[in-house]
C-alpha atoms as a PDB file:
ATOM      1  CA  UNK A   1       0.000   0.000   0.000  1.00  0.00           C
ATOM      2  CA  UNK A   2       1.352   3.491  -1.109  1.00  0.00           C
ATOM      3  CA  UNK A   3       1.469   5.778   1.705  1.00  0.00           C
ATOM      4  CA  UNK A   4       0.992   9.739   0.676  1.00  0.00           C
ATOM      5  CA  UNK A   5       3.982  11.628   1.505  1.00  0.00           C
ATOM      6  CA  UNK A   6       3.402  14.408   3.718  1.00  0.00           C
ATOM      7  CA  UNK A   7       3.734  17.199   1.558  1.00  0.00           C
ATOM      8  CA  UNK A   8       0.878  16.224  -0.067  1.00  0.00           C
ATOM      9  CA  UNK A   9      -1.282  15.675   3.128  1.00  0.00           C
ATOM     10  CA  UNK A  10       0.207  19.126   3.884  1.00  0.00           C
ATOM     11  CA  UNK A  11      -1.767  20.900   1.000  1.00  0.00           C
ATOM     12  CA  UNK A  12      -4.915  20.295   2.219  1.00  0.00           C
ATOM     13  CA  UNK A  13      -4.127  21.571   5.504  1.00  0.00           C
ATOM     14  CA  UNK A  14      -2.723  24.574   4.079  1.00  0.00           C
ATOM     15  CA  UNK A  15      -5.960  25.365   1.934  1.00  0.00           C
ATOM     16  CA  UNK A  16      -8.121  24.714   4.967  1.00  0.00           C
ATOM     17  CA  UNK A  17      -6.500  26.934   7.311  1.00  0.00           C
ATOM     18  CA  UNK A  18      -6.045  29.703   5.121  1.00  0.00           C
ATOM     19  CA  UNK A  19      -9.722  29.285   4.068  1.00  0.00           C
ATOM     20  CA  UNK A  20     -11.085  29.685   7.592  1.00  0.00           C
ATOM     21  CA  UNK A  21      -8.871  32.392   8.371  1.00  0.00           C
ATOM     22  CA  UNK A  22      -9.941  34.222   5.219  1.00  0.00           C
ATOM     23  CA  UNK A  23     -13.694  33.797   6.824  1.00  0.00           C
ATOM     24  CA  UNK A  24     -12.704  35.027  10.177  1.00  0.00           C
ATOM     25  CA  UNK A  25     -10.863  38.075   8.649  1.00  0.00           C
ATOM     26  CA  UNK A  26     -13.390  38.844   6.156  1.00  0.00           C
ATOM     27  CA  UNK A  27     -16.812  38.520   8.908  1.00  0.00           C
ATOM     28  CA  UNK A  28     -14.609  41.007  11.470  1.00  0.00           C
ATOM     29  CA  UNK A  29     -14.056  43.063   8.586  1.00  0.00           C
ATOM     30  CA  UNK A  30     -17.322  43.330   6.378  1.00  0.00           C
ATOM     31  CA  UNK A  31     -18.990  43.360   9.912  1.00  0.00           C
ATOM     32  CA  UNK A  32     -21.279  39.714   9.227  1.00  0.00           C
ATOM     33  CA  UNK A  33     -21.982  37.122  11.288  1.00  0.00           C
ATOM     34  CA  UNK A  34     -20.235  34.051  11.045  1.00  0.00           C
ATOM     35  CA  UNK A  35     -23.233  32.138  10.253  1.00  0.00           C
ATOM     36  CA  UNK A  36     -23.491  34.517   7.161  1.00  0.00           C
ATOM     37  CA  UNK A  37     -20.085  33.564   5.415  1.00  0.00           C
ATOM     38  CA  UNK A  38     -19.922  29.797   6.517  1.00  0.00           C
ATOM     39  CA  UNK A  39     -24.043  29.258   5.563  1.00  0.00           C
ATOM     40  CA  UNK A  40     -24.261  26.635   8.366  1.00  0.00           C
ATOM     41  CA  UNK A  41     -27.373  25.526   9.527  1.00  0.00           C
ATOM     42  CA  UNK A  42     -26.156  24.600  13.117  1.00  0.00           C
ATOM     43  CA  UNK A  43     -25.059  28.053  13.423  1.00  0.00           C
ATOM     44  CA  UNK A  44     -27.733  29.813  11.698  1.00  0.00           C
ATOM     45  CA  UNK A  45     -31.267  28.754  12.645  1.00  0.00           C
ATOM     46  CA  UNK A  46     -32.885  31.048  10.471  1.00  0.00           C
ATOM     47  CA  UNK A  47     -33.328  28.367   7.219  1.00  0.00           C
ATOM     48  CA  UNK A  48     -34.663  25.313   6.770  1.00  0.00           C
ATOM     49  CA  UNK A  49     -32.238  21.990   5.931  1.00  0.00           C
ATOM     50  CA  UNK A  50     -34.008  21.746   2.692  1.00  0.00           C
ATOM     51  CA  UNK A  51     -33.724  25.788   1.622  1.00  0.00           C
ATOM     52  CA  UNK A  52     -31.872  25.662  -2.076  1.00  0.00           C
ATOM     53  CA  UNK A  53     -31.953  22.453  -2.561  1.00  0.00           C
ATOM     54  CA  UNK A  54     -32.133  22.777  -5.924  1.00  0.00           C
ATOM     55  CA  UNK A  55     -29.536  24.941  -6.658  1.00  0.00           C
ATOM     56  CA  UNK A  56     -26.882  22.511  -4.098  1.00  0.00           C
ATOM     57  CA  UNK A  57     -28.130  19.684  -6.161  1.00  0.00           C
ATOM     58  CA  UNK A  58     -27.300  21.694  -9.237  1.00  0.00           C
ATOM     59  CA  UNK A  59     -23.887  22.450  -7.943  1.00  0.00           C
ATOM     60  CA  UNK A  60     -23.100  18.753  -6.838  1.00  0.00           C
ATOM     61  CA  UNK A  61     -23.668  17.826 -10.671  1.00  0.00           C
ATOM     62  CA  UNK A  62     -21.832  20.498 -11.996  1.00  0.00           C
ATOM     63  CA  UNK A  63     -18.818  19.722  -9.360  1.00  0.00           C
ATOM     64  CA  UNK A  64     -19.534  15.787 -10.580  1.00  0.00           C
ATOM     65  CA  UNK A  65     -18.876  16.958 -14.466  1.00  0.00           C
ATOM     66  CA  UNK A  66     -15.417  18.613 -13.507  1.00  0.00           C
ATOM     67  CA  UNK A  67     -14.748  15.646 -11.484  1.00  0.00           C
ATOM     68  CA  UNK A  68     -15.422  13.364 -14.809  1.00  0.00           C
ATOM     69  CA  UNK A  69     -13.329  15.503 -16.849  1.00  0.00           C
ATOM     70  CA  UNK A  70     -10.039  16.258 -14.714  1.00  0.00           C
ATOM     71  CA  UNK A  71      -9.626  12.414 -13.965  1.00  0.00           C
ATOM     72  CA  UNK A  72      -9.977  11.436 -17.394  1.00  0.00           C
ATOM     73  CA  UNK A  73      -6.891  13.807 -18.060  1.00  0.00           C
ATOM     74  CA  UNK A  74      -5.409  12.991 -14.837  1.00  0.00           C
ATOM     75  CA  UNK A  75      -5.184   9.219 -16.420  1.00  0.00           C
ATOM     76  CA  UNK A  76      -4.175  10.254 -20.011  1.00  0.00           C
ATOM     77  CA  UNK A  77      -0.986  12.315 -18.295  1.00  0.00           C
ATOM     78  CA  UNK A  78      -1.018   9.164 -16.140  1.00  0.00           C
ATOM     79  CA  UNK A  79      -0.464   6.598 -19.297  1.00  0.00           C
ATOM     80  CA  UNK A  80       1.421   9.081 -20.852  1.00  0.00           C
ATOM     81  CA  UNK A  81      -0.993  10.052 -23.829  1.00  0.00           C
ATOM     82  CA  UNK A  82      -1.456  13.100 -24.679  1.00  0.00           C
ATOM     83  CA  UNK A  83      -1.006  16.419 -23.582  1.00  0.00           C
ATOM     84  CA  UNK A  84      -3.274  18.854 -21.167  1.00  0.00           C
ATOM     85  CA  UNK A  85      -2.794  22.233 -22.411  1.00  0.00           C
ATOM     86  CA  UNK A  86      -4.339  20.619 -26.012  1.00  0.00           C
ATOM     87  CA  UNK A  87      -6.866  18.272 -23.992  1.00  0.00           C
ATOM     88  CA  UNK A  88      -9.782  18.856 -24.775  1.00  0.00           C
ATOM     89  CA  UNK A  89     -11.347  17.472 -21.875  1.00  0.00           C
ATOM     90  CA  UNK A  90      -9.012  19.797 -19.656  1.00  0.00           C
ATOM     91  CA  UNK A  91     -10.412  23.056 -20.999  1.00  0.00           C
ATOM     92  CA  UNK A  92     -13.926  21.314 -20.535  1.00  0.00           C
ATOM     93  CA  UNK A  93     -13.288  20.785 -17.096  1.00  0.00           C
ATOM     94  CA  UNK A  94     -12.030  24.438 -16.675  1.00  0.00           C
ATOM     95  CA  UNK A  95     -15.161  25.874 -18.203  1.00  0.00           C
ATOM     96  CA  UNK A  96     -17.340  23.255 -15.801  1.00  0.00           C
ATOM     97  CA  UNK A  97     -15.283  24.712 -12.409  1.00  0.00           C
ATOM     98  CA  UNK A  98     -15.640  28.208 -14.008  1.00  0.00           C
ATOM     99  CA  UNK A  99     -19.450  27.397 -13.922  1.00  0.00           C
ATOM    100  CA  UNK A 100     -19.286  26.005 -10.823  1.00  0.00           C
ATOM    101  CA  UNK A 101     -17.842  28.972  -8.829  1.00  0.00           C
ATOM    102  CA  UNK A 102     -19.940  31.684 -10.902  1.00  0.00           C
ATOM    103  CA  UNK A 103     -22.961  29.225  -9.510  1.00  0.00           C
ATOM    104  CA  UNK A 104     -21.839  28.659  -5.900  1.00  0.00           C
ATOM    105  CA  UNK A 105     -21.085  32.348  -5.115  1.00  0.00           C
ATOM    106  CA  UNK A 106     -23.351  34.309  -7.249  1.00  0.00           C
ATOM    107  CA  UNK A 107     -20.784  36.125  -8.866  1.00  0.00           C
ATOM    108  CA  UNK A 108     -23.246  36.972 -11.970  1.00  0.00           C
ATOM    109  CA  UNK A 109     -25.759  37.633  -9.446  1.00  0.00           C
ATOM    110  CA  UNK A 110     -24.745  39.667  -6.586  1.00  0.00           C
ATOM    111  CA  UNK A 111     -20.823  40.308  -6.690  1.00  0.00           C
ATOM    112  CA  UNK A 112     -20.715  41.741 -10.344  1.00  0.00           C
ATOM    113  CA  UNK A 113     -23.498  43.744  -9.777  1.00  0.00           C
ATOM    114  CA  UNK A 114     -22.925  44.883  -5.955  1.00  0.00           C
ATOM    115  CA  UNK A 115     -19.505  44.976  -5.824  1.00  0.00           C
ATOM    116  CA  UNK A 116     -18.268  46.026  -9.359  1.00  0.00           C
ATOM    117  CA  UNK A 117     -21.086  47.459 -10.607  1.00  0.00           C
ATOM    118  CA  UNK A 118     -21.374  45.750 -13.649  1.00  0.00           C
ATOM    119  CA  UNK A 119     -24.870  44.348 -14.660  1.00  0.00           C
ATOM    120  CA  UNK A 120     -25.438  40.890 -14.398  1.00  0.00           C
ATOM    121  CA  UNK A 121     -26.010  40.195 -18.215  1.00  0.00           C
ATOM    122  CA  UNK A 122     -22.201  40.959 -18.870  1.00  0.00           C
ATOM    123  CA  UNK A 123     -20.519  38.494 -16.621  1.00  0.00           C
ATOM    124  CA  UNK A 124     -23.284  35.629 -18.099  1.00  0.00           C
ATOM    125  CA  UNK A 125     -22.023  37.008 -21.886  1.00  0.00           C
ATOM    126  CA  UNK A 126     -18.490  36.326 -21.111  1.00  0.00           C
ATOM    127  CA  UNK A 127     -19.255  33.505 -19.346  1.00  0.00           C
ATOM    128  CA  UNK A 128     -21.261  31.796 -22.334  1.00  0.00           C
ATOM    129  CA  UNK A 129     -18.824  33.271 -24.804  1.00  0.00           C
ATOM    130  CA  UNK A 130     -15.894  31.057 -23.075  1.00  0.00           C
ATOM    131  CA  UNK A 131     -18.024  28.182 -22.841  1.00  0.00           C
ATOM    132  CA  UNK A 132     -19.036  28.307 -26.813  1.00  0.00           C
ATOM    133  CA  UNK A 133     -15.458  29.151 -27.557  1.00  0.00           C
ATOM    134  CA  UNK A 134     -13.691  25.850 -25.758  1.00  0.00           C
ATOM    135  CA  UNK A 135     -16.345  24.472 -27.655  1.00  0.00           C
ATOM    136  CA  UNK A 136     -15.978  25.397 -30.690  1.00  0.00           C
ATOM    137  CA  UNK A 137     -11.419  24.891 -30.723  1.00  0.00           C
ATOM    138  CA  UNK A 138     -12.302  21.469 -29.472  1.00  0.00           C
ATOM    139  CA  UNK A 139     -15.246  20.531 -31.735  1.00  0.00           C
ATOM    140  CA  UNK A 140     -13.044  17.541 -33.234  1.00  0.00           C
ATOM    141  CA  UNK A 141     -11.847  16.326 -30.129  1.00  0.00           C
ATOM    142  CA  UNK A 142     -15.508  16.488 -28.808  1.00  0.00           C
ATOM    143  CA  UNK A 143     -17.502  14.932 -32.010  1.00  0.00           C
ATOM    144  CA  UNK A 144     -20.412  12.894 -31.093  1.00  0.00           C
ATOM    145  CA  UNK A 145     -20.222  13.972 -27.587  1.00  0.00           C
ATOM    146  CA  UNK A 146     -22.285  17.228 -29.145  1.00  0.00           C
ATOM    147  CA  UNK A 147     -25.184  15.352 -29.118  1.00  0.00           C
ATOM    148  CA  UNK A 148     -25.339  16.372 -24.907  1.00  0.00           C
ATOM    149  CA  UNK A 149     -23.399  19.805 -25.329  1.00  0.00           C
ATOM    150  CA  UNK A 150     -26.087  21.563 -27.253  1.00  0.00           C
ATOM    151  CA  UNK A 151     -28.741  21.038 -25.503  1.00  0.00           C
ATOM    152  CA  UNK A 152     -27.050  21.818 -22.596  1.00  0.00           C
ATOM    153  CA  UNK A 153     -25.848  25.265 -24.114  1.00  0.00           C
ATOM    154  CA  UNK A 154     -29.444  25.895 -25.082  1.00  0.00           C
ATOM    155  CA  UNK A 155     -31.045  25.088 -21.782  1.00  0.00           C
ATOM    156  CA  UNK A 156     -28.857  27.417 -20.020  1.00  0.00           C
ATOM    157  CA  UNK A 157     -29.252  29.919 -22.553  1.00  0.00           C
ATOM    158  CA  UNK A 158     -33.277  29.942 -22.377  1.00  0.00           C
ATOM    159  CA  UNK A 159     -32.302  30.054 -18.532  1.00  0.00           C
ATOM    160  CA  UNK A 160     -31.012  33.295 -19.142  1.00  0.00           C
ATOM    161  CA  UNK A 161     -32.828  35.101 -21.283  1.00  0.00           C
ATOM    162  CA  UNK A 162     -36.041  34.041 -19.011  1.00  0.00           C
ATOM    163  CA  UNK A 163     -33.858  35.905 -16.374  1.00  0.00           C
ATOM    164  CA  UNK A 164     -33.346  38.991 -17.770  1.00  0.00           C
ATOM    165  CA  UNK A 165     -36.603  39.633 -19.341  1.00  0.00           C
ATOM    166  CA  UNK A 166     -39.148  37.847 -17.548  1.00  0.00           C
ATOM    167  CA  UNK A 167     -40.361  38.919 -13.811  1.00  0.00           C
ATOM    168  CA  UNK A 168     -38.460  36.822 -11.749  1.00  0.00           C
ATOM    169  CA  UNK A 169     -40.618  37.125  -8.351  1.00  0.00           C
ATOM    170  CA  UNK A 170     -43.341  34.765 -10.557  1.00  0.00           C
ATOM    171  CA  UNK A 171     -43.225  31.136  -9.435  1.00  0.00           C
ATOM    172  CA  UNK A 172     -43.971  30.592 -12.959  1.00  0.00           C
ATOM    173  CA  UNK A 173     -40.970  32.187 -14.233  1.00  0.00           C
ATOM    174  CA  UNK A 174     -38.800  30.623 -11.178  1.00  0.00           C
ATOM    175  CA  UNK A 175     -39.922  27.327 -11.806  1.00  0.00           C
ATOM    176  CA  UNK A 176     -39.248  27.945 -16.198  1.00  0.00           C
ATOM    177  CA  UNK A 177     -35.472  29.835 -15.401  1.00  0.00           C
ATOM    178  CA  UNK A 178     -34.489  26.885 -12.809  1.00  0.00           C
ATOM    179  CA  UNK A 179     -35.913  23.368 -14.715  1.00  0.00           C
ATOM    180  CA  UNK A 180     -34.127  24.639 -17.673  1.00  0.00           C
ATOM    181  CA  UNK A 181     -30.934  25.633 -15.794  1.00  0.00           C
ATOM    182  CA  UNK A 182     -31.264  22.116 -13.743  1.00  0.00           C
ATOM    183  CA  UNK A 183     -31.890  20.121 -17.215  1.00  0.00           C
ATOM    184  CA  UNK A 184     -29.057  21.632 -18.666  1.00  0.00           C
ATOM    185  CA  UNK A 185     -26.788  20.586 -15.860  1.00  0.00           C
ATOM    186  CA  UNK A 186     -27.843  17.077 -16.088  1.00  0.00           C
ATOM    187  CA  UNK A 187     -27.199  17.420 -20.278  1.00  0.00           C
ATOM    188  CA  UNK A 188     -23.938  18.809 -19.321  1.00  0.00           C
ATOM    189  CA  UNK A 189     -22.785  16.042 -16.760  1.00  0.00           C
ATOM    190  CA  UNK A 190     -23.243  14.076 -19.635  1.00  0.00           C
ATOM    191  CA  UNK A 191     -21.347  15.339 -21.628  1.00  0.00           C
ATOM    192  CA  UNK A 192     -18.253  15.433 -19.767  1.00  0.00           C
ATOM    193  CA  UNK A 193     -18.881  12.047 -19.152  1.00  0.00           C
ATOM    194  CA  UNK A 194     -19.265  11.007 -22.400  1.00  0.00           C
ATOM    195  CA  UNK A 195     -16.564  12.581 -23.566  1.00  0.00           C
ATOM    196  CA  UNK A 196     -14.542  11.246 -20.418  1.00  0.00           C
ATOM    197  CA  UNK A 197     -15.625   7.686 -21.493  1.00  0.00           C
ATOM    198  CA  UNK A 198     -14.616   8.438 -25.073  1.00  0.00           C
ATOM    199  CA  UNK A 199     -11.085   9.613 -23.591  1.00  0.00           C
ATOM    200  CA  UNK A 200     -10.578   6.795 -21.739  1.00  0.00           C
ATOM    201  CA  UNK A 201     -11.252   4.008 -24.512  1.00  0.00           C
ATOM    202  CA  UNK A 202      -9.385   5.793 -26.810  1.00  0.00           C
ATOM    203  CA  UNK A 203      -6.294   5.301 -24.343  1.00  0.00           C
ATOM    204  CA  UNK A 204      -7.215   1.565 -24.095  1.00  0.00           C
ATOM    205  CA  UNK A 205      -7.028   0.968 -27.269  1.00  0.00           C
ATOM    206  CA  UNK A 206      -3.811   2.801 -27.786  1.00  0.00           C
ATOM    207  CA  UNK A 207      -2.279   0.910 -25.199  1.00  0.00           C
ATOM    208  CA  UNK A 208      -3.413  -2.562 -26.424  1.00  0.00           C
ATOM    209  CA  UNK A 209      -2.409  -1.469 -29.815  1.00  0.00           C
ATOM    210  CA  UNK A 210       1.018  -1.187 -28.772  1.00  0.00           C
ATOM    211  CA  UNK A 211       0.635  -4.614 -26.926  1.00  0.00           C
ATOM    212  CA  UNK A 212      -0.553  -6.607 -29.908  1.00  0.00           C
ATOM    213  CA  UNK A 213      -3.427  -7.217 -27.692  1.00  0.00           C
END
């Protein structure tokens, strides 16, 4: 059995500590309760166990895509095929955790707008416009694997555009803006997992090429 070195256990330590001190620092600060920056429940009695569930199972599939695509790269650098700045399924990954952390903080939603100023359509423009971008350099590498990425780009765009020109206090509207936003997660997870799988046997088959196999 293959014991991890200690530098390694060390980085998680590192990003933990730093993490919580960045929360202390930043509730003395911005003058906000604890509960307010760490979200917790046991600390904050104010929500229910089931408020945004929703949106945290929407972020558990969206940190499940990134997941699919980083280890399929991690095992192509792993058997020594292929390269990550040119994988495709790298960039993919980048674009999911760049989705991820726009989701998780409301960056498009409150610190754009709030904090720089800048209205919320922008940072979802730039946002999209990276995502159809990766996709569109990597459309080779990607191939049938399309069949999940565009309906996943057009969920999430009908997302938006419900957003920013439909009243969004109607339970109507919420219900429209979030089932396409949540089925467009669930096209997207497969996508990264199909391309992940496509990845993957690809390498196989390189590999038992090269054995005669």
């Amino acid at each position: 059995m293959v014991v991890p070195s200690f530098g390694k256990l060390s980085i998680s330590l590192i990003v933990t500590l730093l993490s919580l001190m960045l929360v202390l620092l930043g509730s003395r600060e911005a003058g906000l309760s604890l509960a307010d920056l760490t979200d917790d429940p046991s600390l904050s009695r104010s929500r229910a166990w089931f408020a945004g569930g929703l949106s945290t199972f929407g972020l558990i599939l969206m940190a499940m895509a990134s997941g699919v695509a980083f280890f399929s790269v991690s095992l192509r650098k792993f058997l020594a095929v292929g390269r990550r700045r040119t994988s495709a399924s790298f960039w993919i990954g980048g674009c999911t955790a760049m989705l991820l952390i726009d989701d998780a903080y409301m960056l498009h939603d409150s610190f754009f707008p709030s904090v720089l100023n800048v209205p919320e359509i922008v940072p979802q423009f730039l946002i999209g416009g990276v995502v159809f971008v990766v996709l569109f350099l990597f459309r080779k590498a990607i191939g049938e694997s399309f069949i999940f990425a565009i309906p996943a780009v057009s969920c999430w765009t009908i997302s938006v555009l419900i957003d920013v020109s439909m009243d969004d206090t109607d339970v109507v509207v919420l219900l429209l803006e979030d089932g396409f936003k949540t089925l467009g997660i669930c096209f997207w997870l497969q996508f990264c997992w199909d391309m992940a799988k496509r990845s993957v046997e690809q390498v196989l088959k390189q590999k038992m090429a090269k054995l005669g196999v």
